[in-house]
Protein backbone atom coordinates (compact mmCIF):
# COMPACT_ATOMS: atom_id res chain seq x y z
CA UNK A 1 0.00 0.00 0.00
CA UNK A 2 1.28 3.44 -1.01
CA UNK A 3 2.33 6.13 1.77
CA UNK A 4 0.56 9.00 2.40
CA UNK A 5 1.81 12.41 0.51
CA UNK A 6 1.93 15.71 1.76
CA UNK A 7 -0.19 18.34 0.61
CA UNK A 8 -0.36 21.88 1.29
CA UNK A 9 -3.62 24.45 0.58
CA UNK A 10 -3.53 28.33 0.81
CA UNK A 11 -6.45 29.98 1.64
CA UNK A 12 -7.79 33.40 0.59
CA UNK A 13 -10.52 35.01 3.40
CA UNK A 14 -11.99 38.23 2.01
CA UNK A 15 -12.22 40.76 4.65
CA UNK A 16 -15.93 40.90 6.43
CA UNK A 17 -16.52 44.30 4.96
CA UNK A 18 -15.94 43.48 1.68
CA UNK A 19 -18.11 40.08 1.47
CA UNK A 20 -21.31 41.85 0.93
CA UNK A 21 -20.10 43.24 -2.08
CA UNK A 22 -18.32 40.51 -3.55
CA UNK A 23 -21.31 38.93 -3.02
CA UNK A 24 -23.50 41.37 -5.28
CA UNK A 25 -20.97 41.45 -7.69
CA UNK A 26 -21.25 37.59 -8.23
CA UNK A 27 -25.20 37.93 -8.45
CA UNK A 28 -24.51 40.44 -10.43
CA UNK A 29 -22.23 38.02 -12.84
CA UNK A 30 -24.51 35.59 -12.79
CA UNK A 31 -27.16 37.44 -13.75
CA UNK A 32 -25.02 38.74 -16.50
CA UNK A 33 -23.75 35.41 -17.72
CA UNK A 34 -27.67 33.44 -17.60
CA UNK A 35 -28.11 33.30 -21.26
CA UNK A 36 -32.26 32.57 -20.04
CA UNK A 37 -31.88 36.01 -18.05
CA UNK A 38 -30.10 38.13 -20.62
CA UNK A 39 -29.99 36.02 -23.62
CA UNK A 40 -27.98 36.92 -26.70
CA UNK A 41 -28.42 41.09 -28.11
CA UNK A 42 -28.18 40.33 -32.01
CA UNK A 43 -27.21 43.35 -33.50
CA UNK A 44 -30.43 44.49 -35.58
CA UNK A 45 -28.51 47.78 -37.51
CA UNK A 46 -26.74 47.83 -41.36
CA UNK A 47 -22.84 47.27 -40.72
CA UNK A 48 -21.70 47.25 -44.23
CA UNK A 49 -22.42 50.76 -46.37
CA UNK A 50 -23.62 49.95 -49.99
CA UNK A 51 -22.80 51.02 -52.95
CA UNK A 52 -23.49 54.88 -53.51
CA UNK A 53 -25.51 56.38 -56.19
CA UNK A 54 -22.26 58.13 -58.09
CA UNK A 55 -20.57 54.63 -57.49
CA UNK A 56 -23.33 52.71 -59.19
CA UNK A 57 -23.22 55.46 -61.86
CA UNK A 58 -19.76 54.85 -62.35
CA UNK A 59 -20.26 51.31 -62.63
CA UNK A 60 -22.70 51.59 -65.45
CA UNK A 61 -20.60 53.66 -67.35
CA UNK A 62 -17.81 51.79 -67.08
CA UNK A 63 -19.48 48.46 -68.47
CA UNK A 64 -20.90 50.63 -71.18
CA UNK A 65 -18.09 52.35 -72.28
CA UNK A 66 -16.43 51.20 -75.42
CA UNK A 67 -13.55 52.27 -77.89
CA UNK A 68 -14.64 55.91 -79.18
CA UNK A 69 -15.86 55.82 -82.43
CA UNK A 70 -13.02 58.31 -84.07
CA UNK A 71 -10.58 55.53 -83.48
CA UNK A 72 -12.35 53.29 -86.31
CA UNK A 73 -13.17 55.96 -88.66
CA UNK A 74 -9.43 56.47 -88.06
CA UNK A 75 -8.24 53.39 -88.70
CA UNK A 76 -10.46 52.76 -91.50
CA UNK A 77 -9.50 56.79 -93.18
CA UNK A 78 -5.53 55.00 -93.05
CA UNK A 79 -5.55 52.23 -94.25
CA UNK A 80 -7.55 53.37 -97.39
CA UNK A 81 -4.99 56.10 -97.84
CA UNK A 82 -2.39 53.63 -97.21
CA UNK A 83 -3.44 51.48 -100.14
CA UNK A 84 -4.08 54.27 -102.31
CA UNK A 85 -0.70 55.37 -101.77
CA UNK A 86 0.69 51.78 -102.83
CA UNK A 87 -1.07 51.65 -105.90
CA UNK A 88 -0.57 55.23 -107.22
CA UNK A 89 1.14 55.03 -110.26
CA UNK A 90 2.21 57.90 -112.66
CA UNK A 91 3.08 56.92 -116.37
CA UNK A 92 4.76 59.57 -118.46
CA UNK A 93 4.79 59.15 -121.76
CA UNK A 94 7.31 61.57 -123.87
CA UNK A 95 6.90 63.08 -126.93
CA UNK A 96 8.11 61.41 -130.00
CA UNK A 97 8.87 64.22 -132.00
CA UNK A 98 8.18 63.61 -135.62
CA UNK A 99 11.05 64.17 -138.50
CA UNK A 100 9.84 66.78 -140.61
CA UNK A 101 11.08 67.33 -144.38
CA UNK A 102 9.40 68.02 -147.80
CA UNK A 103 9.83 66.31 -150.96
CA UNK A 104 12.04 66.26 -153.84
CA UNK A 105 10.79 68.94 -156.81
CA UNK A 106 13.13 66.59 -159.16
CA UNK A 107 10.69 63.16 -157.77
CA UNK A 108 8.75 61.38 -160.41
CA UNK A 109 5.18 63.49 -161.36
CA UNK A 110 5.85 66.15 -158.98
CA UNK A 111 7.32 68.71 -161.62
CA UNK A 112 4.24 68.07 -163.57
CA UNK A 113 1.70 68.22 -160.70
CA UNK A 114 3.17 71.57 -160.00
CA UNK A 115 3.58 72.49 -164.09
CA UNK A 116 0.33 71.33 -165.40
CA UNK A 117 -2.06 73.85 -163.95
CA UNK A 118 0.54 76.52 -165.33
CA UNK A 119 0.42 74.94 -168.84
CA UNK A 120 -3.30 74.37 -168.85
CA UNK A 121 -4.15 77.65 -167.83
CA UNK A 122 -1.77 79.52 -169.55
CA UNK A 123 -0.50 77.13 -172.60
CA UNK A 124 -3.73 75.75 -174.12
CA UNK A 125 -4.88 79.34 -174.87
CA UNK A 126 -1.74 80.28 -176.88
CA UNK A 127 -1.46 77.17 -178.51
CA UNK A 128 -5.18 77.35 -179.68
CA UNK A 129 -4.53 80.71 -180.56
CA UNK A 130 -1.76 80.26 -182.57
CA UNK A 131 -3.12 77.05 -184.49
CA UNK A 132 -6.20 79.52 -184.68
CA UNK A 133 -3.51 82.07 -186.41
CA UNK A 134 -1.96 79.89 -188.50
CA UNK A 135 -5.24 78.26 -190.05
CA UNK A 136 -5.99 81.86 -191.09
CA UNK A 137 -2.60 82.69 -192.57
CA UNK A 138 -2.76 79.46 -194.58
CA UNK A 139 -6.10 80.26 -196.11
CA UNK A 140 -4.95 83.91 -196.88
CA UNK A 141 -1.87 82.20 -199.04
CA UNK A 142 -4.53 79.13 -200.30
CA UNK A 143 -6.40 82.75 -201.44
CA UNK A 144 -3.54 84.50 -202.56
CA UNK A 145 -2.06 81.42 -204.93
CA UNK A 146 -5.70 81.45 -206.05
CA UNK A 147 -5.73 84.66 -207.25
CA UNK A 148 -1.62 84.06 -209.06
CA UNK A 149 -3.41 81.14 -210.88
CA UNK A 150 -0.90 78.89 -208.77
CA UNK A 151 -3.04 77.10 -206.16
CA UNK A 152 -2.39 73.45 -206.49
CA UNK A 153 0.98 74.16 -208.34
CA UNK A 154 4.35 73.67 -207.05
CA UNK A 155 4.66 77.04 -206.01
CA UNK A 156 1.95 76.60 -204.00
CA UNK A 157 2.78 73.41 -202.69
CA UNK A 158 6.54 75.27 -201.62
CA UNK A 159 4.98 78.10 -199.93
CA UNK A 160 2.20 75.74 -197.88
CA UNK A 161 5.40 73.78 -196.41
CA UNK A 162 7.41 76.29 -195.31
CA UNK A 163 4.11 77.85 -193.86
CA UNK A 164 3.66 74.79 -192.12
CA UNK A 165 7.41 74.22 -190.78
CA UNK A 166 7.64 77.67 -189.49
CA UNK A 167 3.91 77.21 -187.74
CA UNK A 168 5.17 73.96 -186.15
CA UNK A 169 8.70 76.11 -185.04
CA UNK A 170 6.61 78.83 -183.58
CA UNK A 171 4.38 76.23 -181.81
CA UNK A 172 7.74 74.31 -180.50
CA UNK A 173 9.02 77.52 -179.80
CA UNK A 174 5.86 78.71 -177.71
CA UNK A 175 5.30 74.98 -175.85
CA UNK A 176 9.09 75.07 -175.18
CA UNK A 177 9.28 78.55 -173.64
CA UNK A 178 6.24 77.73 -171.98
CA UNK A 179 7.36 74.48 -170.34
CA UNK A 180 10.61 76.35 -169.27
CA UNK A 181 8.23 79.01 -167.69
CA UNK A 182 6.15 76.95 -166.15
CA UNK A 183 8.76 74.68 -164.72
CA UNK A 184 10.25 77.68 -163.07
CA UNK A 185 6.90 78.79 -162.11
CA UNK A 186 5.90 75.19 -160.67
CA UNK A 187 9.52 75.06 -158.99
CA UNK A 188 9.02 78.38 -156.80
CA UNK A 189 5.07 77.61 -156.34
CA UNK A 190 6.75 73.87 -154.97
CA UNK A 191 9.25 75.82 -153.09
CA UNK A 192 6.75 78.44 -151.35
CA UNK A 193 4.71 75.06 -150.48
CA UNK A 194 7.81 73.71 -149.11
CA UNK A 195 8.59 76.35 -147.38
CA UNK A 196 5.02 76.51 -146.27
CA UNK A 197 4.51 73.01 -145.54
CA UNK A 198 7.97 72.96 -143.50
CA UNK A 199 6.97 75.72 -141.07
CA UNK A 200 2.80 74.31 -140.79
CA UNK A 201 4.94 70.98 -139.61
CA UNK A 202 7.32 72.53 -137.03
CA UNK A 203 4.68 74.67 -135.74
CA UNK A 204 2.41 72.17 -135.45
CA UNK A 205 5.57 69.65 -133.88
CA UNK A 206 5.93 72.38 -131.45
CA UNK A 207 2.11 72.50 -130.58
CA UNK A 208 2.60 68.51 -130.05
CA UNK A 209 5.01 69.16 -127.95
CA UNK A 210 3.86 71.86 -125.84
CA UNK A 211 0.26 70.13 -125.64
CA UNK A 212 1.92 66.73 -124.32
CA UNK A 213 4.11 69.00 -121.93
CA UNK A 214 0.33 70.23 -120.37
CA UNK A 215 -0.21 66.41 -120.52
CA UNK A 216 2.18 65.90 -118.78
CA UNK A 217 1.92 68.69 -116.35
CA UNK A 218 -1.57 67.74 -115.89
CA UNK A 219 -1.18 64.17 -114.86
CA UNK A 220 1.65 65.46 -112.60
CA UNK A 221 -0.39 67.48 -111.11
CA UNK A 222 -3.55 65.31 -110.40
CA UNK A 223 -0.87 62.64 -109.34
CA UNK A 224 0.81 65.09 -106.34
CA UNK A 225 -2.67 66.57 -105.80
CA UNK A 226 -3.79 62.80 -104.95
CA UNK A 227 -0.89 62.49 -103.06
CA UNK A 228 -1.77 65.77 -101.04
CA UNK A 229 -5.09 63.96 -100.40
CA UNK A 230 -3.48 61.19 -99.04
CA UNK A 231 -1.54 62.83 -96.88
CA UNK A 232 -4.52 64.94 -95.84
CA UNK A 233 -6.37 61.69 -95.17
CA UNK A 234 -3.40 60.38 -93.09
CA UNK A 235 -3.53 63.73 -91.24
CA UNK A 236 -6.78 63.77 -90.54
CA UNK A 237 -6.87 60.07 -89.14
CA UNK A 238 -4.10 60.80 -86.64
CA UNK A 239 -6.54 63.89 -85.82
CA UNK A 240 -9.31 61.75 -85.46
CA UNK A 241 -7.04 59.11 -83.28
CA UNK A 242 -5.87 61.46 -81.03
CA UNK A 243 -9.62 63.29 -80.29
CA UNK A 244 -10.42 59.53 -80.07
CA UNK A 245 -7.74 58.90 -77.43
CA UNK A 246 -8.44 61.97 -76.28
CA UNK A 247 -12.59 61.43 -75.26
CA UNK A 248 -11.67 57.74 -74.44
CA UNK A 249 -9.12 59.51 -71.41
CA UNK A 250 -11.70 61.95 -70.51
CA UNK A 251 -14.62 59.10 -70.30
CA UNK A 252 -12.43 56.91 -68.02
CA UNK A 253 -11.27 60.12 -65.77
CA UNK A 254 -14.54 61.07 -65.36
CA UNK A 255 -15.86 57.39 -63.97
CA UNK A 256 -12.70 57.56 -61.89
CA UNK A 257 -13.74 60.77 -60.25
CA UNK A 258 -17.46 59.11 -59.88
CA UNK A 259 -16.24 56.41 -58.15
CA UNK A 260 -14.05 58.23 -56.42
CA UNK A 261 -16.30 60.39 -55.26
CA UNK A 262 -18.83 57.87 -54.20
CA UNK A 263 -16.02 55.81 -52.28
CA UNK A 264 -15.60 58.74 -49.91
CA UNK A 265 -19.59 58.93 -49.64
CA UNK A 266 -19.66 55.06 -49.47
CA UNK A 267 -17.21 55.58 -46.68
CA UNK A 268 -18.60 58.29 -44.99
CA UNK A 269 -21.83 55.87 -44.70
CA UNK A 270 -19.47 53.38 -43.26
CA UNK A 271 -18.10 55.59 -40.21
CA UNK A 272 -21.50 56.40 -39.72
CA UNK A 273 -22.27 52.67 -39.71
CA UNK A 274 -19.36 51.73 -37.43
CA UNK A 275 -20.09 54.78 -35.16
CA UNK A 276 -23.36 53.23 -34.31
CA UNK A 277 -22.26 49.65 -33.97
CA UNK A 278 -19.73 50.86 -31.62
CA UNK A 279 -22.36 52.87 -29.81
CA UNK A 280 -24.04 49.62 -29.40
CA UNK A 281 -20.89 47.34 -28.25
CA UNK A 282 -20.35 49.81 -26.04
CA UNK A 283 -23.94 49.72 -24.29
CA UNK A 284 -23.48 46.09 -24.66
CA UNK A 285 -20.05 45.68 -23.25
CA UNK A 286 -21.01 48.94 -20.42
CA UNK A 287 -22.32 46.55 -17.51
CA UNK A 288 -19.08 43.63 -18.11
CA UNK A 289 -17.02 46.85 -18.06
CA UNK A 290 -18.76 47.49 -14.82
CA UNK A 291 -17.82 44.33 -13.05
CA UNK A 292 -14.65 44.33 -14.29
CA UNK A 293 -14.18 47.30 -12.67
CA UNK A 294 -15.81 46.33 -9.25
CA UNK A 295 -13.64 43.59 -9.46
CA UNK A 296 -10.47 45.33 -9.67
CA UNK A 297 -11.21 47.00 -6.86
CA UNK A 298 -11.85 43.98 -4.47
CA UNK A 299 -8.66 42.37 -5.86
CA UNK A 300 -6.97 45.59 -4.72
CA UNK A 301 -8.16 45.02 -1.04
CA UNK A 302 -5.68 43.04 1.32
CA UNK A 303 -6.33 39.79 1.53
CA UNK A 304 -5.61 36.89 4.35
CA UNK A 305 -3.56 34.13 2.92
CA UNK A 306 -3.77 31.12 5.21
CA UNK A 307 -1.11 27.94 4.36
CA UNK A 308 -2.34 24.50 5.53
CA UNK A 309 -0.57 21.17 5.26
CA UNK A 310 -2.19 17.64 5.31
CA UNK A 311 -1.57 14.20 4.59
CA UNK A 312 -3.22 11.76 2.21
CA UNK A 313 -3.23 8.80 0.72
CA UNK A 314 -2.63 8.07 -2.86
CA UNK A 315 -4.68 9.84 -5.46
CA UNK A 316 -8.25 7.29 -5.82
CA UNK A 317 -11.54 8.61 -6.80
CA UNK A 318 -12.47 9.90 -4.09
CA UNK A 319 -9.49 12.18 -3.34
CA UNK A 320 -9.99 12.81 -6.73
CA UNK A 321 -13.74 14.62 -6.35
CA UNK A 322 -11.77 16.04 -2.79
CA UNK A 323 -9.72 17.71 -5.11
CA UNK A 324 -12.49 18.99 -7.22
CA UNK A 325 -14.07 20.06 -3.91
CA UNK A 326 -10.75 22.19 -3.03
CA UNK A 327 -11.47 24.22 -6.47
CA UNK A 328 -14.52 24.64 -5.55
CA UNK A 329 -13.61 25.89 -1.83
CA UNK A 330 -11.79 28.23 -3.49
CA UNK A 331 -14.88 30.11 -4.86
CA UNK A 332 -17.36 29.53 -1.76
CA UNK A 333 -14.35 30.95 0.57
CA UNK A 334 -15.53 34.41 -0.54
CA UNK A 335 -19.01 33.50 0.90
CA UNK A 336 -17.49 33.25 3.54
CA UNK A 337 -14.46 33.19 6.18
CA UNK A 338 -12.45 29.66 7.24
CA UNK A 339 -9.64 30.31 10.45
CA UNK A 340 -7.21 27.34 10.46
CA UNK A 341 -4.33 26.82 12.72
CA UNK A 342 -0.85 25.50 11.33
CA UNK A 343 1.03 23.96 14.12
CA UNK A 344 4.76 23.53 14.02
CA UNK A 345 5.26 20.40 15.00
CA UNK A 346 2.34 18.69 12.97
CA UNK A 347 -1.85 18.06 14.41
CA UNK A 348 -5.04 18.18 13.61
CA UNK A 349 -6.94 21.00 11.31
CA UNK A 350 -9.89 22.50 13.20
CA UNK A 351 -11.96 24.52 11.11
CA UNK A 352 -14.68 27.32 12.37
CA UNK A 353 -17.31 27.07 9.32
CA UNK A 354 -17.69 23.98 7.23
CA UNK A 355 -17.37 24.56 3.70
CA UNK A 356 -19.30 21.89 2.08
CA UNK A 357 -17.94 19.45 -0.09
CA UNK A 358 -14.42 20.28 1.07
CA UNK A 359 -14.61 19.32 4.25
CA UNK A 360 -16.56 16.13 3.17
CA UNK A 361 -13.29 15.58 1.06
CA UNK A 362 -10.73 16.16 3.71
CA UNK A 363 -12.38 14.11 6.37
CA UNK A 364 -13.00 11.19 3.99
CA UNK A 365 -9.18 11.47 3.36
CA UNK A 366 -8.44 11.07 7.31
């Protein structure tokens, strides 16, 4: 069988001027801490601020807001004026001036184009005259032989001939001066057309020219003047991106500002909110705060600490429940007051006021 162990107990007496007020303060605890006498406060007030008008605003906006519509009108303005660029194309196509020359007076028929309006106009007359002369000077010698008594002699026959061979020389004579004249004629006639022609063919080369150099011009300048539009067009859709980029920034700092601003009303709301929640933890919390502080004050009072020493045997079940009885002493000893006496030299415990359950436990333990 095991030996008995020491075991030593300190008690705590509250003074008899303070018990009555211990005492209220535990009723008051108790009263406090009786969930059937003061059951749970549920907090019936908001404690979380909703969203604020401006904020909801700025939400709204903010899922409606979308790329501003100069950006596509942009983008669309660019690229056109990009691929218009790439396929501008400007062909120039240069005069080929034309050789100019005239003819040659000495070429096959052109003497006689030139010569036979001369001769025909000029010519036939005097020939037809002169055949017209000659008939009648060969009648007036045909008369004239009549009236000798020669016609249709020798004589007659003699003077007829060399009537006709100096006709025929006069007539070669006449037709040759008059082809010599009229080839002179027809050679300054083809020289003034020459001439003519020549300067009608160099004036009208130089038209050419100058008309394809306004060509020219022309296209050049519809070509850079399409080129100016292009680059107006590019202008204007960097214009157009930038007010884009521009209303897009505004947009988004304006719903910033909204939701700023409604944050710090939202917020606002919230200290308001927490204000009165604390308001109410406080009323809650005012009466624990009160005990607490009643009980500071009794722990601040002196206290008598008395030491007692016993022996017992080894722990069972019933020393066990003694032991739950000393916790419990511990409590009821501000009910009331227990005087022990420690003697030096060992003895018995006498005790004024019986405590219960403890003193069941420590004379069962005897």
């Amino acid at each position: 069988m095991a030996c008995p162990t020491s075991v030593s107990y300190t008690t705590t007496t509250i003074p008899c001027y303070a018990a009555p007020y211990a005492t209220s303060m535990l009723g008051k605890t108790q009263a406090l801490t009786c969930t059937t006498q003061n059951p749970y406060m549920k907090y019936l007030g908001c404690t979380v601020a909703q969203f604020t008008p401006l904020e909801q605003q700025a939400f709204t906006a903010q899922a409606a807001q979308q790329v501003a519509p100069q950006l596509k009108c942009a983008t669309t303005m660019a690229g056109n004026a990009g691929l218009a660029g790439l396929n501008t194309r400007y062909a120039y196509n240069p005069y080929q001036a034309q050789q100019v020359g005239t003819g040659n007076f000495t070429d096959p028929n052109t003497a006689m184009a030139y010569m036979n309006p001369y001769l025909q106009a000029s010519l036939a007359p005097q020939i037809q005259l002169m055949q017209q002369q000659q008939a009648q000077q060969q009648q007036m010698n045909q008369a004239s032989a009549v009236g000798q008594g020669a016609f249709g002699g020798t004589r007659c026959a003699v003077l007829t001939g060399a009537q006709n061979q100096a006709n025929q020389l006069a007539q070669q004579n006449l037709i040759g001066n008059a082809f010599n004249q009229a080839y002179k004629c027809a050679e300054a006639q083809y020289s003034t057309c020459a001439a003519r022609n020549l300067q009608a063919q160099t004036t009208n080369q130089a038209a050419n020219q100058t008309a394809a150099n306004l060509n020219a011009q022309q296209q050049q300048f519809g070509a850079n003047l399409g080129l100016q539009g292009l680059n107006l067009a590019n202008t204007a859709a960097g214009t157009l991106n930038t007010l884009g980029n521009s209303q897009f920034t505004q947009g988004e700092n304006l719903i910033n500002n909204q939701e700023q601003l409604g944050a710090v009303q939202q917020q606002q709301v919230q200290n308001v909110l927490n204000q009165q929640y604390q308001c109410y933890l406080n009323a809650k919390n005012y009466p624990y705060e009160q005990l607490s502080y009643e009980s500071n004050i009794l722990h601040g009072l002196p206290m008598t600490n008395t030491t007692a020493q016993t022996y017992q045997a080894p722990p069972s079940m019933l020393s066990q429940v003694a032991g739950l009885g000393l916790g419990v002493a511990g409590l009821s000893s501000l009910g009331g007051s227990t005087t022990t006496s420690n003697k030096k030299k060992g003895g018995a415990i006498k005790h004024r006021k019986s405590n219960g359950i403890v003193d069941l436990a420590i004379a069962k333990m005897g």
